[in-house]
N, C-alpha and C. Protein backbone atom coordinates (compact mmCIF):
# COMPACT_ATOMS: atom_id res chain seq x y z
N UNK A 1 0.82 -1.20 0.00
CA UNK A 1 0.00 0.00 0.00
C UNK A 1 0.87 1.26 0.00
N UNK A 2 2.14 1.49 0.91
CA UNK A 2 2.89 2.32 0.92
C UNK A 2 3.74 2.63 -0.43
N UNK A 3 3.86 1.78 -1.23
CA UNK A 3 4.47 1.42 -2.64
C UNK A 3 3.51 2.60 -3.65
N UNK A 4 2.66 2.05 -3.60
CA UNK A 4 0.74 2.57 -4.55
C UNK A 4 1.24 4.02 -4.41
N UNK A 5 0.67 4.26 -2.95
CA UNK A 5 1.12 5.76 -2.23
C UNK A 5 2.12 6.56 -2.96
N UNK A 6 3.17 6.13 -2.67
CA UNK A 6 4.69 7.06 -3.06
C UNK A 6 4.16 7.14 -4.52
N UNK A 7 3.88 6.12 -5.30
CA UNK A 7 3.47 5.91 -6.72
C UNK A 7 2.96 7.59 -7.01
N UNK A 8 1.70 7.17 -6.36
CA UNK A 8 0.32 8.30 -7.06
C UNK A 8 1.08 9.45 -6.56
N UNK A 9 1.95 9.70 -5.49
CA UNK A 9 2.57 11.23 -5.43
C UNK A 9 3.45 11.25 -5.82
N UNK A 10 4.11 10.77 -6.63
CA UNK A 10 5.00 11.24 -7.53
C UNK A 10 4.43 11.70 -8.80
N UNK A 11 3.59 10.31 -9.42
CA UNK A 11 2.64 10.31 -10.81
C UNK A 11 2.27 11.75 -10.30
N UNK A 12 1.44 12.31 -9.36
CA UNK A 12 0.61 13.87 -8.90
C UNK A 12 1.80 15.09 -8.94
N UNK A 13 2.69 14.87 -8.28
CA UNK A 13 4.03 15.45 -8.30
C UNK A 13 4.77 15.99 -9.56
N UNK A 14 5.05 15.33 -10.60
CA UNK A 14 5.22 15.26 -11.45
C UNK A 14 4.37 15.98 -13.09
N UNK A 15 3.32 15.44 -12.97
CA UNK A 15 2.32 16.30 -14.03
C UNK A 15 1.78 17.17 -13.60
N UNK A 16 1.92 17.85 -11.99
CA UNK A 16 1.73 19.62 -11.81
C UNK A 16 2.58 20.34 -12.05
N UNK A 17 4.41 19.57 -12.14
CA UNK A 17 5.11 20.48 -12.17
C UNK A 17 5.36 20.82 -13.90
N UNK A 18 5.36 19.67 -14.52
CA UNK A 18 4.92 19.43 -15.89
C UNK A 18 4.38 19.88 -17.00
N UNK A 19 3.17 20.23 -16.15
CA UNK A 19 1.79 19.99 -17.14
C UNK A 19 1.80 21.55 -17.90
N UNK A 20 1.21 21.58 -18.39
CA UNK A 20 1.11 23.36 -19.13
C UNK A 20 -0.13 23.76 -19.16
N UNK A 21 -0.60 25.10 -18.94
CA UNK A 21 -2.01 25.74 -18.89
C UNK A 21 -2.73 25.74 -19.71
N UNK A 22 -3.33 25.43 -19.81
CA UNK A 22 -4.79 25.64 -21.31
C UNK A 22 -5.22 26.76 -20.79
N UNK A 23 -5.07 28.02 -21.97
CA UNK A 23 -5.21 29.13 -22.49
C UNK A 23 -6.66 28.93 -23.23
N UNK A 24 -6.85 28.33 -23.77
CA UNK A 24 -8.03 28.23 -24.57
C UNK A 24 -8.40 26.75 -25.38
N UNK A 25 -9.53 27.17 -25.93
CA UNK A 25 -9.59 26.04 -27.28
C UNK A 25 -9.58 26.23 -28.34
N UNK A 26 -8.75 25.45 -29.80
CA UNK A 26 -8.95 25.64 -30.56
C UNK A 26 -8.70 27.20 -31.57
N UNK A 27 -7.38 27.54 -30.61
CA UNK A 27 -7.39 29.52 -30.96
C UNK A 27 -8.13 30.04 -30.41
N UNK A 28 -9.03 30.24 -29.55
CA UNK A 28 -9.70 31.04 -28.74
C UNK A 28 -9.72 30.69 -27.52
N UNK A 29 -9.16 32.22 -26.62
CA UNK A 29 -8.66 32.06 -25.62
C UNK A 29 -9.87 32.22 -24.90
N UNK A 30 -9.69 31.82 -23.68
CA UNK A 30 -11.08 31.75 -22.91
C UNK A 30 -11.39 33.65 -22.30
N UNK A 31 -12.30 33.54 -22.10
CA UNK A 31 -12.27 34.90 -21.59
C UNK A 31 -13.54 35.97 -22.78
N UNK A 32 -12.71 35.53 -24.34
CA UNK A 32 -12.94 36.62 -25.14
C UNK A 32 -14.63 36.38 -25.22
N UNK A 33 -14.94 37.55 -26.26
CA UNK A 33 -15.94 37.91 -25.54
C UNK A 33 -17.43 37.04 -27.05
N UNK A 34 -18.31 36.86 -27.30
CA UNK A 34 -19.44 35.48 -28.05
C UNK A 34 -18.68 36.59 -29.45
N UNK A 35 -18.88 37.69 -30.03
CA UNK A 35 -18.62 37.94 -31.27
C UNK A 35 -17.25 37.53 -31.72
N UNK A 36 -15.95 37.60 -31.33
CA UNK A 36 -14.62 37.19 -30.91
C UNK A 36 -14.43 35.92 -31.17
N UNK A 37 -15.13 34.91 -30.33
CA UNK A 37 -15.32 33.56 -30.38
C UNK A 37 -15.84 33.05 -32.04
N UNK A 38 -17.21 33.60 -32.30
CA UNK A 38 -17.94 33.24 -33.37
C UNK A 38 -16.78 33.83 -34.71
N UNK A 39 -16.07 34.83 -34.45
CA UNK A 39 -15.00 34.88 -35.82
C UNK A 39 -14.12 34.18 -35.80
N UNK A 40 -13.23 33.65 -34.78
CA UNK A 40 -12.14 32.98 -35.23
C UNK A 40 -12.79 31.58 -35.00
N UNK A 41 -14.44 30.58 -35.21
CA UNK A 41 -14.63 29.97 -35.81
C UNK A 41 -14.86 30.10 -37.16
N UNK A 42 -15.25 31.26 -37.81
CA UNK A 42 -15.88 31.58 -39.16
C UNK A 42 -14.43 31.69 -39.81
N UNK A 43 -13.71 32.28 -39.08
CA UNK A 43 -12.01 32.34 -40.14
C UNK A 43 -11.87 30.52 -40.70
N UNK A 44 -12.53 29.54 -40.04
CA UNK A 44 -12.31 28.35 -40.26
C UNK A 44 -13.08 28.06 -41.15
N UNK A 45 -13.87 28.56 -41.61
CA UNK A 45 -14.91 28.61 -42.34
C UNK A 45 -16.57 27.86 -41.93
N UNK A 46 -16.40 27.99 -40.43
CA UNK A 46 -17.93 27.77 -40.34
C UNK A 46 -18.98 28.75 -40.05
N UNK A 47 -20.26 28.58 -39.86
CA UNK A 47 -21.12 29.65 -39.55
C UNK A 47 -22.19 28.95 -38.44
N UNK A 48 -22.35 29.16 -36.65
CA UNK A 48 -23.48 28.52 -36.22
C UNK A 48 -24.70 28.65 -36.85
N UNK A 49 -24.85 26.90 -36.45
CA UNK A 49 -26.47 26.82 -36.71
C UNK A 49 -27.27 27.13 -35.52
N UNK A 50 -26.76 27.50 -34.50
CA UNK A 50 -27.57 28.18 -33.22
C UNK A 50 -26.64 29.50 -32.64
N UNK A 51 -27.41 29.92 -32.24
CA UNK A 51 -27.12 31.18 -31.76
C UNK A 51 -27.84 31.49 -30.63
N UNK A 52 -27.21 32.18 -29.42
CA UNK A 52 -27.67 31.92 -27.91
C UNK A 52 -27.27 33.19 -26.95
N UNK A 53 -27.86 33.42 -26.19
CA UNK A 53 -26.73 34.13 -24.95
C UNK A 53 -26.04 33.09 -24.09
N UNK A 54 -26.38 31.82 -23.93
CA UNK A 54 -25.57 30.49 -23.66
C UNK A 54 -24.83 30.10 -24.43
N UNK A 55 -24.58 29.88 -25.81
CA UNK A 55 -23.93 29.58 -26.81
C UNK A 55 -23.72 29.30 -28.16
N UNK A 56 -22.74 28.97 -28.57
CA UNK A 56 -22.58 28.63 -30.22
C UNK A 56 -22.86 27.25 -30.58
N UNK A 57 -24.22 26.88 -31.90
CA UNK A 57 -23.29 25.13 -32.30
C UNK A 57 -23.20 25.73 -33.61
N UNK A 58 -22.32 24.54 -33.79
CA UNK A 58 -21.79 24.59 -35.41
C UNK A 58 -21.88 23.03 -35.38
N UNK A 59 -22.46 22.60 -36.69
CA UNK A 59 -22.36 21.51 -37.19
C UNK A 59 -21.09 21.25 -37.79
N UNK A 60 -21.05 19.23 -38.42
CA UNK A 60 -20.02 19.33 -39.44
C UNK A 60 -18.76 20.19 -39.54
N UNK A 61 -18.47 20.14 -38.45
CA UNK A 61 -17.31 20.46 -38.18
C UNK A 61 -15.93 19.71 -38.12
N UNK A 62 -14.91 20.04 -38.56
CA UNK A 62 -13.64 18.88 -38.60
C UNK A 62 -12.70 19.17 -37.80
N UNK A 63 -12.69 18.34 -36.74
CA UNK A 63 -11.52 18.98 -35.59
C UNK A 63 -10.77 17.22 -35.45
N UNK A 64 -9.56 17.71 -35.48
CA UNK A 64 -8.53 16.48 -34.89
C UNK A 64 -8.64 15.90 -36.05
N UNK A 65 -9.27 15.60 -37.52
CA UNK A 65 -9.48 14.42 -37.96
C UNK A 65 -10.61 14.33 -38.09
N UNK A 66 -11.54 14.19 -37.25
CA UNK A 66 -13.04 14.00 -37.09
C UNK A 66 -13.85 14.77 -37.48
N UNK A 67 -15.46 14.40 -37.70
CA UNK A 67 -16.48 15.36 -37.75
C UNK A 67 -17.17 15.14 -36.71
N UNK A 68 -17.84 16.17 -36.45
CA UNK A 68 -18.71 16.32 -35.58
C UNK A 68 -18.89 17.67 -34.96
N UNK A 69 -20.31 18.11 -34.29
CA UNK A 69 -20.40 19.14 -33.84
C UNK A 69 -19.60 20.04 -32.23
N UNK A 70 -19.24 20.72 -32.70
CA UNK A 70 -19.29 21.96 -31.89
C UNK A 70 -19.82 23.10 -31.01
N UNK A 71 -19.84 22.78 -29.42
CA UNK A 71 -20.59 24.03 -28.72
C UNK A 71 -19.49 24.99 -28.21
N UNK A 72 -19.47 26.14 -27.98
CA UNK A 72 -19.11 26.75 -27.69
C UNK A 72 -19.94 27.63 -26.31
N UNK A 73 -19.59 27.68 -25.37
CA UNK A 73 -20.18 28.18 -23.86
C UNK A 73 -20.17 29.16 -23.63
N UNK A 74 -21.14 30.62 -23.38
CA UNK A 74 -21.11 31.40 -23.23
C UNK A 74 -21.51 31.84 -21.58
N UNK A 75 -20.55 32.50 -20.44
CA UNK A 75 -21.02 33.02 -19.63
C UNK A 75 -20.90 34.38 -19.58
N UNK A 76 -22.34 34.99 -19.40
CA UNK A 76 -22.59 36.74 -19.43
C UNK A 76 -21.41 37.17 -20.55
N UNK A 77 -21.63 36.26 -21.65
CA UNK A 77 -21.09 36.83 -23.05
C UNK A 77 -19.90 36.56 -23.16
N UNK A 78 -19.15 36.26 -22.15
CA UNK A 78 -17.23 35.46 -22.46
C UNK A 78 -17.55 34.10 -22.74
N UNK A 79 -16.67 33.92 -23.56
CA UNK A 79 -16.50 32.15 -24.02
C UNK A 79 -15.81 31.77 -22.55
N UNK A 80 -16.44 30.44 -22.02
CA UNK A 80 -15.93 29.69 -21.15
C UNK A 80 -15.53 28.14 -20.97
N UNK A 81 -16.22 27.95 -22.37
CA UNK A 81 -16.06 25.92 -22.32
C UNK A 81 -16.54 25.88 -23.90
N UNK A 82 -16.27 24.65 -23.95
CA UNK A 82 -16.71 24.16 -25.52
C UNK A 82 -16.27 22.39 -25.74
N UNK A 83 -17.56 22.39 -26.73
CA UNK A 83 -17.53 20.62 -26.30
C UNK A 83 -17.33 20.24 -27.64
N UNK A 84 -17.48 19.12 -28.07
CA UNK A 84 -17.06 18.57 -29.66
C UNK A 84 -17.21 16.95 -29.59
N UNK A 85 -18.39 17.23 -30.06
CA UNK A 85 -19.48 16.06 -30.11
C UNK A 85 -18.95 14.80 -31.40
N UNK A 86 -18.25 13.94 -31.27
CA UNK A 86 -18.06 12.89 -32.34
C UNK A 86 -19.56 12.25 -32.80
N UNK A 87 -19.24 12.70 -34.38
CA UNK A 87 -21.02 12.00 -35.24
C UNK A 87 -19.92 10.28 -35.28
N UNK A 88 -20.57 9.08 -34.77
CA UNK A 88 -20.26 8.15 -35.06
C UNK A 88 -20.22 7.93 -36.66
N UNK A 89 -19.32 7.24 -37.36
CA UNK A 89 -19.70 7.09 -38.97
C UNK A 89 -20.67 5.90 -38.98
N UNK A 90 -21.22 5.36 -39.69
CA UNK A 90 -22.22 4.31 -40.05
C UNK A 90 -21.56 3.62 -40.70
């Protein structure tokens, strides 16, 4: 058990001193403000199919390789999160 222990605090130890900050997603840094967000997706060439004071989707979207949709999270108008929904292929 004491073995496990030392283990997981080092493994913990190690990828805090390590690890690097996420600034954002995808080129957009968190913070900026839903118009900000919605252009440097459109520089990619998409356009949401929803529009929100909660947030952005964009369909058909290609991230990593993949398709699938895109939310983008809006709190009191700053981007704060964003998700990216894999369409299974058939």
């Amino acid at each position: 058990m004491k073995k496990i222990a030392i283990a997981i605090f080092i493994l913990v130890t190690l990828t805090s001193i390590y690890s690097v900050p996420l600034t954002g997603f995808w080129g957009i840094e968190w913070g900026v403000s839903a118009i900000q967000a919605e252009e440097a997706i459109s520089k990619k060439g998409y356009t949401p199919v929803y529009r929100a004071d909660i947030g952005l989707i964009y369909e058909k979207v290609k991230f990593a390789g993949r398709e699938g949709d895109l939310v983008l999270f809006l709190n009191n108008g700053r981007f704060f999160q964003s998700c990216f929904i894999i369409i299974p292929e058939d």
